[in-house]
C-alpha atoms as a PDB file:
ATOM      1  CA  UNK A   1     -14.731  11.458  12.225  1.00  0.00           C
ATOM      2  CA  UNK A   2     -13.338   7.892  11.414  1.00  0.00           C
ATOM      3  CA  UNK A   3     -11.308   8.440   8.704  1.00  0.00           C
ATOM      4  CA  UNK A   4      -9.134   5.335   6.950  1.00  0.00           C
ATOM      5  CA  UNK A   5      -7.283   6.533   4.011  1.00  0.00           C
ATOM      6  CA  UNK A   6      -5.090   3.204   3.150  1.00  0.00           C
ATOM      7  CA  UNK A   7      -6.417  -0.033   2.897  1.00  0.00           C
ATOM      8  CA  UNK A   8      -6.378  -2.795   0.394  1.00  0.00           C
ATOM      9  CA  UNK A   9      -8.723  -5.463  -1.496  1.00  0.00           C
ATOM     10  CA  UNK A  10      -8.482  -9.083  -3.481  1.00  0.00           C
ATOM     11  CA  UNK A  11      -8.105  -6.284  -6.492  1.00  0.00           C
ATOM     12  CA  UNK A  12      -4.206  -6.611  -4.736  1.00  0.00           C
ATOM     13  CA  UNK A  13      -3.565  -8.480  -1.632  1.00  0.00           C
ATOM     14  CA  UNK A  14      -6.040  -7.789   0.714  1.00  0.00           C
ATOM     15  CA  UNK A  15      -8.488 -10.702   1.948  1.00  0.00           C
ATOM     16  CA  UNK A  16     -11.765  -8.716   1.346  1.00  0.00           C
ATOM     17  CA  UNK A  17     -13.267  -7.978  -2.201  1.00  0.00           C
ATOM     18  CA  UNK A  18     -13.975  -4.384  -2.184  1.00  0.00           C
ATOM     19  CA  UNK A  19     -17.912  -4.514  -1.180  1.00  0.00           C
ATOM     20  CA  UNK A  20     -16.844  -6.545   1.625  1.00  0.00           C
ATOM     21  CA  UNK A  21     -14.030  -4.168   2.901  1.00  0.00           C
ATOM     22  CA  UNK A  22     -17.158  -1.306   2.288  1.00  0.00           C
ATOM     23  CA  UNK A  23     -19.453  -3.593   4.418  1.00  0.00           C
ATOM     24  CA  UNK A  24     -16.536  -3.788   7.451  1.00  0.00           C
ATOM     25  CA  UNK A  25     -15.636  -0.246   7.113  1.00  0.00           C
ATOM     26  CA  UNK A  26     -19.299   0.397   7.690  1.00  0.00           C
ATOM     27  CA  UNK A  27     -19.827  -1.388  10.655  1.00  0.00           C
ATOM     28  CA  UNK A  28     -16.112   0.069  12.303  1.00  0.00           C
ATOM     29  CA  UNK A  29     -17.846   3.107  12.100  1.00  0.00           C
ATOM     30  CA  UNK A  30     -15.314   5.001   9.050  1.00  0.00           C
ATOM     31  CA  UNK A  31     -16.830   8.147   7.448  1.00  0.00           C
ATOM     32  CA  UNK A  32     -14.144   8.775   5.027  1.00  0.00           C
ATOM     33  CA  UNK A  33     -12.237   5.599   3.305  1.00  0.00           C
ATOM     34  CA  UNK A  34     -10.044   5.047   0.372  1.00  0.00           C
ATOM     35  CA  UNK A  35      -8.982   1.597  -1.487  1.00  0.00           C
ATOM     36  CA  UNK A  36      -5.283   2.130  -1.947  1.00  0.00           C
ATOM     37  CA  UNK A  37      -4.666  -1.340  -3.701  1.00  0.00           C
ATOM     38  CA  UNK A  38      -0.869  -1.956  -5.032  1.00  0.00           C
ATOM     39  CA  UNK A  39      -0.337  -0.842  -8.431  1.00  0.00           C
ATOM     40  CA  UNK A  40      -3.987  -1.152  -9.392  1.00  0.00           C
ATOM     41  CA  UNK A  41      -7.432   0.760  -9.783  1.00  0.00           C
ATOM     42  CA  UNK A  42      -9.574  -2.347 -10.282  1.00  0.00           C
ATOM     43  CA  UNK A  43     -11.653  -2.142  -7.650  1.00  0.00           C
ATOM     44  CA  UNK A  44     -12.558   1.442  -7.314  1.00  0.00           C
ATOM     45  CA  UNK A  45     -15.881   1.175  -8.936  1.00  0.00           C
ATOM     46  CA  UNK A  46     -17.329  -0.839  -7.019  1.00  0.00           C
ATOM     47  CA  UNK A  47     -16.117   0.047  -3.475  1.00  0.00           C
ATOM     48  CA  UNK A  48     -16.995   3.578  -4.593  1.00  0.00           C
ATOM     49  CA  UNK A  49     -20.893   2.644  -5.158  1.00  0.00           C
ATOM     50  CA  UNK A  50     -20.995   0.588  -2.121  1.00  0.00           C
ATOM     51  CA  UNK A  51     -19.711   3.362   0.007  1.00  0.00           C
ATOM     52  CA  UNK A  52     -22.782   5.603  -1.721  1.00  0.00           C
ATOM     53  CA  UNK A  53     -25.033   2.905  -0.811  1.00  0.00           C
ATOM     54  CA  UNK A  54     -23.377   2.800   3.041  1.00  0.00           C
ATOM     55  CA  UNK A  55     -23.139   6.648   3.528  1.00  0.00           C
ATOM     56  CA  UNK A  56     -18.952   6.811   3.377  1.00  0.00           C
ATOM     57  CA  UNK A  57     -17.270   9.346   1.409  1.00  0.00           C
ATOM     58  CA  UNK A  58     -15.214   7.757  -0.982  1.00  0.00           C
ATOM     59  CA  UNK A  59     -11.848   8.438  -2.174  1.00  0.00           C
ATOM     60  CA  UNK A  60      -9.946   6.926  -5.106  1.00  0.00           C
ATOM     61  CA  UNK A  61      -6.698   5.724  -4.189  1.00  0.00           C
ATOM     62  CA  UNK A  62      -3.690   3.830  -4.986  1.00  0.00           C
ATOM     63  CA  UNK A  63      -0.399   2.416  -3.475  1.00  0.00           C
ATOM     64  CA  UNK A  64       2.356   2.766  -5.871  1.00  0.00           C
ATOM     65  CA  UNK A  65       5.415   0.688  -5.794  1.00  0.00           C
ATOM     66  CA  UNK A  66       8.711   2.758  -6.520  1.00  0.00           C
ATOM     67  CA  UNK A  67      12.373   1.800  -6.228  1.00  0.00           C
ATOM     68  CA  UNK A  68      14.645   4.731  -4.612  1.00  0.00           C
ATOM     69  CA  UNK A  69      17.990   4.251  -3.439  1.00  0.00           C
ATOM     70  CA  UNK A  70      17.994   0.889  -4.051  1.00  0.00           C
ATOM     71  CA  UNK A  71      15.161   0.090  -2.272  1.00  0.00           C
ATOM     72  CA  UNK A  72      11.444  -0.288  -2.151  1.00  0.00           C
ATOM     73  CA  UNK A  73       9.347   2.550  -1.132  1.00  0.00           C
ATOM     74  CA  UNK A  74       5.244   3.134  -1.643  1.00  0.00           C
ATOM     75  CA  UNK A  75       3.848   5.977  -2.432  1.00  0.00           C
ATOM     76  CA  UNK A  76      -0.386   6.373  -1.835  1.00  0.00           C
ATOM     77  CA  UNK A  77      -2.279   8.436  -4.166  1.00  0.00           C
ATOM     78  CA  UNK A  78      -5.650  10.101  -3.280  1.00  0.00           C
ATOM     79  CA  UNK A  79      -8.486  11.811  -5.120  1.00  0.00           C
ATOM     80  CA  UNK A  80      -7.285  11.578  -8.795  1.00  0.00           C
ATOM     81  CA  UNK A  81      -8.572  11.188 -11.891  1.00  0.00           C
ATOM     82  CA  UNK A  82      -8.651   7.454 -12.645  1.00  0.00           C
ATOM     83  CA  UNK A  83      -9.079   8.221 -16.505  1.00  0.00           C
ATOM     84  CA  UNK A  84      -5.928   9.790 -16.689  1.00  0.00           C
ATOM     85  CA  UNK A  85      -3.592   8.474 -19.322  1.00  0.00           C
ATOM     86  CA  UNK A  86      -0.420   8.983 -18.070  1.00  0.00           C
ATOM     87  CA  UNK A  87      -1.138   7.152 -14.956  1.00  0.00           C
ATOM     88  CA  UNK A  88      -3.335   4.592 -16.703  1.00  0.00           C
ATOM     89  CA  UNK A  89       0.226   3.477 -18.465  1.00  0.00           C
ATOM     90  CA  UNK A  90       2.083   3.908 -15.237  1.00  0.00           C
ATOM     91  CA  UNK A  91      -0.158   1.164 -13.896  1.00  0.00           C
ATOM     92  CA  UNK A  92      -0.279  -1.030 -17.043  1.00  0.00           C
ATOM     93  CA  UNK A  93       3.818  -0.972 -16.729  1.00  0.00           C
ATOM     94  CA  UNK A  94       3.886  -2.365 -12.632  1.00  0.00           C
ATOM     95  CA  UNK A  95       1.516  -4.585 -13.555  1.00  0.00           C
ATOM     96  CA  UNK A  96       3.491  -6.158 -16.398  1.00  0.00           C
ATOM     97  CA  UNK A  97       6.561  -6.055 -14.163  1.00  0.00           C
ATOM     98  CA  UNK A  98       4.408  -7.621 -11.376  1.00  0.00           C
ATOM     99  CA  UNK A  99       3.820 -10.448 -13.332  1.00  0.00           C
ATOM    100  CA  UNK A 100       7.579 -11.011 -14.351  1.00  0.00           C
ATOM    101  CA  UNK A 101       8.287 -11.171 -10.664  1.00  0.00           C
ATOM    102  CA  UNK A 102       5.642 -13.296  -9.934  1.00  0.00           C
ATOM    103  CA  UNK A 103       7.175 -16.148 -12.278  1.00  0.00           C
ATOM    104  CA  UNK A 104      10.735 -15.423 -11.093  1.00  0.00           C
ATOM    105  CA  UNK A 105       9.969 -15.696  -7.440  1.00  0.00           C
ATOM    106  CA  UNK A 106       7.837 -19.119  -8.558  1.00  0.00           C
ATOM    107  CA  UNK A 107      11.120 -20.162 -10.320  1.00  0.00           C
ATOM    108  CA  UNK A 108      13.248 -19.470  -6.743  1.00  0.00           C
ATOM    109  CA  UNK A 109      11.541 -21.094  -4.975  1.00  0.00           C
ATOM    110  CA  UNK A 110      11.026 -24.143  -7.304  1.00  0.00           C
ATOM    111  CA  UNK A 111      14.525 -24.173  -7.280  1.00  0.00           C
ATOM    112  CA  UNK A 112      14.839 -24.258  -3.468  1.00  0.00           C
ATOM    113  CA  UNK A 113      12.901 -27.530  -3.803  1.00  0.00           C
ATOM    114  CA  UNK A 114       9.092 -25.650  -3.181  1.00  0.00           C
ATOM    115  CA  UNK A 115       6.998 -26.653  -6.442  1.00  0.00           C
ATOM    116  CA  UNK A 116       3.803 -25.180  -7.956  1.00  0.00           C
ATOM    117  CA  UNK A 117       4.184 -21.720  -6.083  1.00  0.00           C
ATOM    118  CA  UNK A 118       2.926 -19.895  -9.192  1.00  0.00           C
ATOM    119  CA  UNK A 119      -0.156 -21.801  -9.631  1.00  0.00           C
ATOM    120  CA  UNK A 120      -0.206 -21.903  -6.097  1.00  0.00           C
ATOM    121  CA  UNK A 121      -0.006 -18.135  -5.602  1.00  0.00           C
ATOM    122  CA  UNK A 122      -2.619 -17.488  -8.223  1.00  0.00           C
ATOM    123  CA  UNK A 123      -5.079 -19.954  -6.411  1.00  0.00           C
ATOM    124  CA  UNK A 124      -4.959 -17.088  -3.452  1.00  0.00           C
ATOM    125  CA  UNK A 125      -5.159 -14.437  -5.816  1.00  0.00           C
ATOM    126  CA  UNK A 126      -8.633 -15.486  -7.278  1.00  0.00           C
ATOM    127  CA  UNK A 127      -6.593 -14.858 -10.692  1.00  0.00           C
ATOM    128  CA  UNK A 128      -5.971 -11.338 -10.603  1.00  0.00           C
ATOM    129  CA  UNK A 129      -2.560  -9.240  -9.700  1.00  0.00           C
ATOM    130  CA  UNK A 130       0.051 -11.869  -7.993  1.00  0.00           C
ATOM    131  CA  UNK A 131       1.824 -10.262  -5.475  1.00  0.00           C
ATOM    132  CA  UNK A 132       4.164 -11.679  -2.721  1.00  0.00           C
ATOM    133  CA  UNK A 133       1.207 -11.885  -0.165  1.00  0.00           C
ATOM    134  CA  UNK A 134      -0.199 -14.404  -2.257  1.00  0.00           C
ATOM    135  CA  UNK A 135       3.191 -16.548  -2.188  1.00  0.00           C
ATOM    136  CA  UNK A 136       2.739 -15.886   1.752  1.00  0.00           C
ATOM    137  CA  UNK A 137      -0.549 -17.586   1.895  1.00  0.00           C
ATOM    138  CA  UNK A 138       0.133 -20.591  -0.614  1.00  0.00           C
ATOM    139  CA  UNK A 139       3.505 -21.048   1.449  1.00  0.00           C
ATOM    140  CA  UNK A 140       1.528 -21.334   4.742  1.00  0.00           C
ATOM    141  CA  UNK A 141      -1.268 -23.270   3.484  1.00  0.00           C
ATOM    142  CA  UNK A 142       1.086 -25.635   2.075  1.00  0.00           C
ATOM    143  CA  UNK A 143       2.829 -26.490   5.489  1.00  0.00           C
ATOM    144  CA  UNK A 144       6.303 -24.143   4.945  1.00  0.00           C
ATOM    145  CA  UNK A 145       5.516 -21.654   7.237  1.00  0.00           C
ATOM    146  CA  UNK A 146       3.570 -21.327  10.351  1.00  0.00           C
ATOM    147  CA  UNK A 147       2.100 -17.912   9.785  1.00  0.00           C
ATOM    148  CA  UNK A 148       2.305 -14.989   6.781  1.00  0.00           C
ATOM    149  CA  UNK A 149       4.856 -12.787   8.726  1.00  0.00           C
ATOM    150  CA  UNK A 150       7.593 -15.891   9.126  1.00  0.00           C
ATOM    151  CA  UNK A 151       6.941 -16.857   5.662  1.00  0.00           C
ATOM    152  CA  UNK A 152       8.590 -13.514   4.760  1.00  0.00           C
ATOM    153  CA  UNK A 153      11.358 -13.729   6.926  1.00  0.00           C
ATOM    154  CA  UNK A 154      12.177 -17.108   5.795  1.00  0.00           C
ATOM    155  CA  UNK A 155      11.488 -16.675   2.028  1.00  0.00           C
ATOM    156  CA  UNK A 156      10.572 -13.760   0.881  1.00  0.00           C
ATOM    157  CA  UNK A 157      13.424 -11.043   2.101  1.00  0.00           C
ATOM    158  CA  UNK A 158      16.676 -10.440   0.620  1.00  0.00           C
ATOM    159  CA  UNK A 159      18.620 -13.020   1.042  1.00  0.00           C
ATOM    160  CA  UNK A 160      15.967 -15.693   0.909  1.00  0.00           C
ATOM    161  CA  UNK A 161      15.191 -17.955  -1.435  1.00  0.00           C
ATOM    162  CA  UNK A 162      11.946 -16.592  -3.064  1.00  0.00           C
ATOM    163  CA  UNK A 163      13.156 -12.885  -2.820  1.00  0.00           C
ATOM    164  CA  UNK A 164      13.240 -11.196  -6.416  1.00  0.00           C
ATOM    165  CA  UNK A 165      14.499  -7.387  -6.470  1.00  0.00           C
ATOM    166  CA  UNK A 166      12.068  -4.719  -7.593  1.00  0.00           C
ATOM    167  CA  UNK A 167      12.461  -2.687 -10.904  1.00  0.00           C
ATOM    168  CA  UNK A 168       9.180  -0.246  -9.976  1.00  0.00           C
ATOM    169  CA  UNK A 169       8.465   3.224 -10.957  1.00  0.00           C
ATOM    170  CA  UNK A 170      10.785   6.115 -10.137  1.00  0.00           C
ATOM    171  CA  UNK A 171       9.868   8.274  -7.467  1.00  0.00           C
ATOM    172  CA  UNK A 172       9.696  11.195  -9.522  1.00  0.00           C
ATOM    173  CA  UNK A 173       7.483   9.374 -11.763  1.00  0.00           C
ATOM    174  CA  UNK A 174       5.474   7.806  -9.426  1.00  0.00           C
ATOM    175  CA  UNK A 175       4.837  11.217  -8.144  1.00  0.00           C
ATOM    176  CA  UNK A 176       3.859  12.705 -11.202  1.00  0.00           C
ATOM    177  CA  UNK A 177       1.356  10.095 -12.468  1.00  0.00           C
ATOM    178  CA  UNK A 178      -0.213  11.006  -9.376  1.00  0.00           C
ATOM    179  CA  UNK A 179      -0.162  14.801  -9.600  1.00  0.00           C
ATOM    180  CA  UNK A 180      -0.603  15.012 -13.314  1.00  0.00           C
ATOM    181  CA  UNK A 181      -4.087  13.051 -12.536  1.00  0.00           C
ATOM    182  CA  UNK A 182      -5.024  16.267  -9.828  1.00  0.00           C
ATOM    183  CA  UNK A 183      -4.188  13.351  -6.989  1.00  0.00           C
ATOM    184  CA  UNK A 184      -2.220  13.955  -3.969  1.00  0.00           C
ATOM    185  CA  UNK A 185       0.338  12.322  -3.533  1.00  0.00           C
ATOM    186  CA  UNK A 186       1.840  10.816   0.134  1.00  0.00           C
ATOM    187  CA  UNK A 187       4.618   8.779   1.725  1.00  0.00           C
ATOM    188  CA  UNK A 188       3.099   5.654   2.745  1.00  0.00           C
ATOM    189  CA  UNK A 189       4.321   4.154   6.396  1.00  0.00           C
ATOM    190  CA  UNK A 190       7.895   5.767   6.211  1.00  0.00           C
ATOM    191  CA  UNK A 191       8.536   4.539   9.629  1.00  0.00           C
ATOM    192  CA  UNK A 192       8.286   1.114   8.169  1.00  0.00           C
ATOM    193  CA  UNK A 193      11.895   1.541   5.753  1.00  0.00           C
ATOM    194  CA  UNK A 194      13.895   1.350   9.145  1.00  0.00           C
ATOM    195  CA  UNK A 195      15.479   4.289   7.143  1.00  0.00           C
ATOM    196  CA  UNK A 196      18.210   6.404   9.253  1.00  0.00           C
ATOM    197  CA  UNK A 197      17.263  10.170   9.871  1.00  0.00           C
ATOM    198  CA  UNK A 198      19.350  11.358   7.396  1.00  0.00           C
ATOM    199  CA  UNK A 199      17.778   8.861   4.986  1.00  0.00           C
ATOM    200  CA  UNK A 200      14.733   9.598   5.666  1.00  0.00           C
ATOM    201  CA  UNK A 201      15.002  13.273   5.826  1.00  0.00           C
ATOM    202  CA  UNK A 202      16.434  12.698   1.672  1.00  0.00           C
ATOM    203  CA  UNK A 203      13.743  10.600   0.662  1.00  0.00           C
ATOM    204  CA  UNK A 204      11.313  13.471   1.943  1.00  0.00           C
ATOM    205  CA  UNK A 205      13.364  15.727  -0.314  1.00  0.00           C
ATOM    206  CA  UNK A 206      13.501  13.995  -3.179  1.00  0.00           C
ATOM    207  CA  UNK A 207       9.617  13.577  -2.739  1.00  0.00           C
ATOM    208  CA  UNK A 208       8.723  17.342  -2.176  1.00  0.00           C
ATOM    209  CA  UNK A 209      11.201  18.067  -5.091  1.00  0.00           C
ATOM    210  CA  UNK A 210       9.056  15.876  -7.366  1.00  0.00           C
ATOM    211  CA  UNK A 211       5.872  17.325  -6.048  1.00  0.00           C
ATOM    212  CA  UNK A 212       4.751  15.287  -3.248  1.00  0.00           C
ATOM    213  CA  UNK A 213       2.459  16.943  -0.491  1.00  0.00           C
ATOM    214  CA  UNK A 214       1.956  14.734   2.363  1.00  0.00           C
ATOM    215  CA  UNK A 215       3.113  11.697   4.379  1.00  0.00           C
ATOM    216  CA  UNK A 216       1.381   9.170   6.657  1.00  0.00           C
ATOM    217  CA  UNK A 217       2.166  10.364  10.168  1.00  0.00           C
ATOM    218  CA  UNK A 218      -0.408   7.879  11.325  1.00  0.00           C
ATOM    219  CA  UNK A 219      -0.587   4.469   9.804  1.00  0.00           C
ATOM    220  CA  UNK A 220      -1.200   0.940  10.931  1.00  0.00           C
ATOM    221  CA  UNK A 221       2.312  -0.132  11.466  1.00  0.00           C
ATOM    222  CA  UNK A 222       3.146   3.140  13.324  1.00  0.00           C
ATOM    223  CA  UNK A 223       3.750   2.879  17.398  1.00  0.00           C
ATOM    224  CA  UNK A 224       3.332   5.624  19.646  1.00  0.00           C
ATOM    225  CA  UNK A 225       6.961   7.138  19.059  1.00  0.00           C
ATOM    226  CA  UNK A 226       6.831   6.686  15.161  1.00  0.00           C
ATOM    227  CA  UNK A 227       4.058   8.621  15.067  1.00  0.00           C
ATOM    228  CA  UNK A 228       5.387  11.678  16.901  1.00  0.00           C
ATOM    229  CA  UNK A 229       8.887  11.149  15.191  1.00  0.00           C
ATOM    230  CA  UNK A 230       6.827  11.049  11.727  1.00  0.00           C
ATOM    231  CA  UNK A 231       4.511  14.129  12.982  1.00  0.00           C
ATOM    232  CA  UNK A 232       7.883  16.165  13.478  1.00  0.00           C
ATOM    233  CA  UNK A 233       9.318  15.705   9.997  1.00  0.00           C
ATOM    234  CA  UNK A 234       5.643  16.647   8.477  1.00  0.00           C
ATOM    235  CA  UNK A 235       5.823  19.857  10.305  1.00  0.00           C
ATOM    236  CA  UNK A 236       9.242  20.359   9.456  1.00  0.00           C
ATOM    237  CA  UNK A 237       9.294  19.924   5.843  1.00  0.00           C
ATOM    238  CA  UNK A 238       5.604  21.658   6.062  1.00  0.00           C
ATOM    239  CA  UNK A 239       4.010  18.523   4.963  1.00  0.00           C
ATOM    240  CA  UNK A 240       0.140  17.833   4.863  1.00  0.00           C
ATOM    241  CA  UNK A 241      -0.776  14.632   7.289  1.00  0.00           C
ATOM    242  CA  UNK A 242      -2.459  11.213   6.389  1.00  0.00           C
ATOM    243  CA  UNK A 243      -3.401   8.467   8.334  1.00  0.00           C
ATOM    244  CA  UNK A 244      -4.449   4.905   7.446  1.00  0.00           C
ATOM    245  CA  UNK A 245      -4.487   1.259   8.765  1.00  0.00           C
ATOM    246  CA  UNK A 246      -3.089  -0.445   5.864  1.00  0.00           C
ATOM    247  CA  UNK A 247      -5.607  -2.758   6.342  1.00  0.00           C
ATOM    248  CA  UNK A 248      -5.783  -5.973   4.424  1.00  0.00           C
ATOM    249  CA  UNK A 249      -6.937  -8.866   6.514  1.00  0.00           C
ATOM    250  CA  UNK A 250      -9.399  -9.552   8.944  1.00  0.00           C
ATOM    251  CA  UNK A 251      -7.546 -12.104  10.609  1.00  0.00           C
ATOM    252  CA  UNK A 252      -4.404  -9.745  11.222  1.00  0.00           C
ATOM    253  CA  UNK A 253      -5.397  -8.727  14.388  1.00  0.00           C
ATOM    254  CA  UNK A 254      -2.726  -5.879  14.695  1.00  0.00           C
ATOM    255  CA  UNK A 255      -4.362  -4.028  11.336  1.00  0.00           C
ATOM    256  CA  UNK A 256      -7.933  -2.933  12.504  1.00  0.00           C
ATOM    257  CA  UNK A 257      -9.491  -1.108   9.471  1.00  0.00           C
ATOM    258  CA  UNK A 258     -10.588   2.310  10.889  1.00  0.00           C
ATOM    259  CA  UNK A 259      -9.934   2.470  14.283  1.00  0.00           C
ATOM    260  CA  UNK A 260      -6.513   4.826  14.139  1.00  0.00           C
ATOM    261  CA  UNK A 261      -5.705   7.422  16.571  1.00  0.00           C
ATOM    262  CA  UNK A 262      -5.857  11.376  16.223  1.00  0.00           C
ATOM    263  CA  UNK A 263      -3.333  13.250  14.054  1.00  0.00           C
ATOM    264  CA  UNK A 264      -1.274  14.682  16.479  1.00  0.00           C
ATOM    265  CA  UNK A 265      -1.344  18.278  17.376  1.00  0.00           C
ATOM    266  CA  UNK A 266      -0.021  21.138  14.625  1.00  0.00           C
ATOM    267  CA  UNK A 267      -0.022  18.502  11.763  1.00  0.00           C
ATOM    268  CA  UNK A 268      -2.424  19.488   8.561  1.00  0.00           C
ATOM    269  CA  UNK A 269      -4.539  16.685   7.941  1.00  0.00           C
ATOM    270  CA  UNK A 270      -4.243  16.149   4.000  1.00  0.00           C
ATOM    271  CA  UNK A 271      -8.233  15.326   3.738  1.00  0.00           C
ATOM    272  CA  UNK A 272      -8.028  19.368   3.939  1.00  0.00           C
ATOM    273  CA  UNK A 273      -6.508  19.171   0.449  1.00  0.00           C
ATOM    274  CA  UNK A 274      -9.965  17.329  -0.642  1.00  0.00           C
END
């Protein structure tokens, strides 16, 4: 089975509204697919009837953003209850930082001599959730930046002009929106923090301690070796498995939505949780 359990819409950042990310998951061949959009539910409903109408098993998702240590971390959620309160005003509150942000990294970079980045940024957006991808793309449509990854180096990372500092969710509460909704919850791309082993191995701690299950052993910006290192700590902290592209464009070449490889031997795929 093809199964894609991150990936991401225009109800975030991704390129595709959710019927067409339905439509492409279709034709990659994906049997099981959830939209994991940033902070955001929006387009659940309708990638959930278009995966009906395709055959796919749907599962609601999430991708929530959560400051620990100082740093920013994402935790996925999958198969909850999107009517839950709790987590309805979780959301409501990173969206209302989101916007904050948005305006702040507008005002950075205005002051770095780059003008009309918010109005810009929203122009990508289609006028729903800003986030930085959407800087990313007005920046390189405006001549700054060659491509979306230098944009980030350039701008968008500490240190750079356009780079604001998160104030998300805790981890703890991340988790428990999550949970509380009957959703599992899951350590998106942890290879991806460049986080020592001891690092690492505490953020896993503080995540089981809150109530997390599972972490993606396979993801999109995994290599070979990050996914064995990544299978390892699973089985040692007797984790469940995920895997997903993080897919959000069709012209990132590096991101192909569904095609991942196997979980690796002795890990406990977390669609068994479903």
């Amino acid at each position: 089975m093809q199964i894609d359990l991150h990936t991401h819409s225009t109800a975030s950042d991704g390129r595709l509204t959710p019927a067409e990310l339905v439509a492409l998951a279709a034709q990659a061949g994906v049997d099981v697919l959830a939209l994991t959009d940033h902070d955001g539910i929006g387009g659940l409903d309708e990638a959930r009837q278009c995966a009906l109408d395709a055959g796919i098993q749907f599962i609601n998702g999430i991708e929530l953003s959560v400051t620990w240590n100082k740093r920013t971390v994402h935790i996925v959620g999958l198969n909850f209850d999107c009517d839950h309160a709790p987590l309805q005003a979780g959301i409501q509150r990173l969206q209302d930082f989101r916007e904050v942000r948005a305006r702040e990294i507008a005002s950075k970079l205005d002051s770095a001599g780059i003008k009309g980045a918010y109005d810009g940024a929203k122009r990508f957006s289609g006028g729903k959730m800003l986030g930085r991808m959407h800087f990313a793309n007005f920046l390189v449509d405006a001549g700054y930046a060659k491509n979306v990854r230098s944009v980030f180096k350039k701008y968008l990372v500490n240190n750079k002009p356009g780079h604001v500092t998160g104030d998300w969710a805790t981890l703890e509460e991340a988790v428990s929106w999550i949970t509380q909704a009957g959703g599992v919850a899951v350590i998106a791309h942890p290879a991806r923090y460049k986080l020592t082993r001891t690092k690492l191995r505490k953020l896993i701690k503080g995540f089981i301690a809150a109530g997390g299950q599972a972490m993606e052993v396979v993801s999109g910006s995994h290599c070979v070796n990050e996914v064995k290192t990544m299978a390892c700590h699973a089985n040692d902290f007797d984790l469940y498995a995920s895997s997903g592209s993080d897919f959000h464009d069709p012209d990132f070449p590096w991101i192909k939505l569904g095609q991942l490889p196997d979980l690796p031997e002795k890990c406990r795929p977390v669609w068994d949780l479903f």
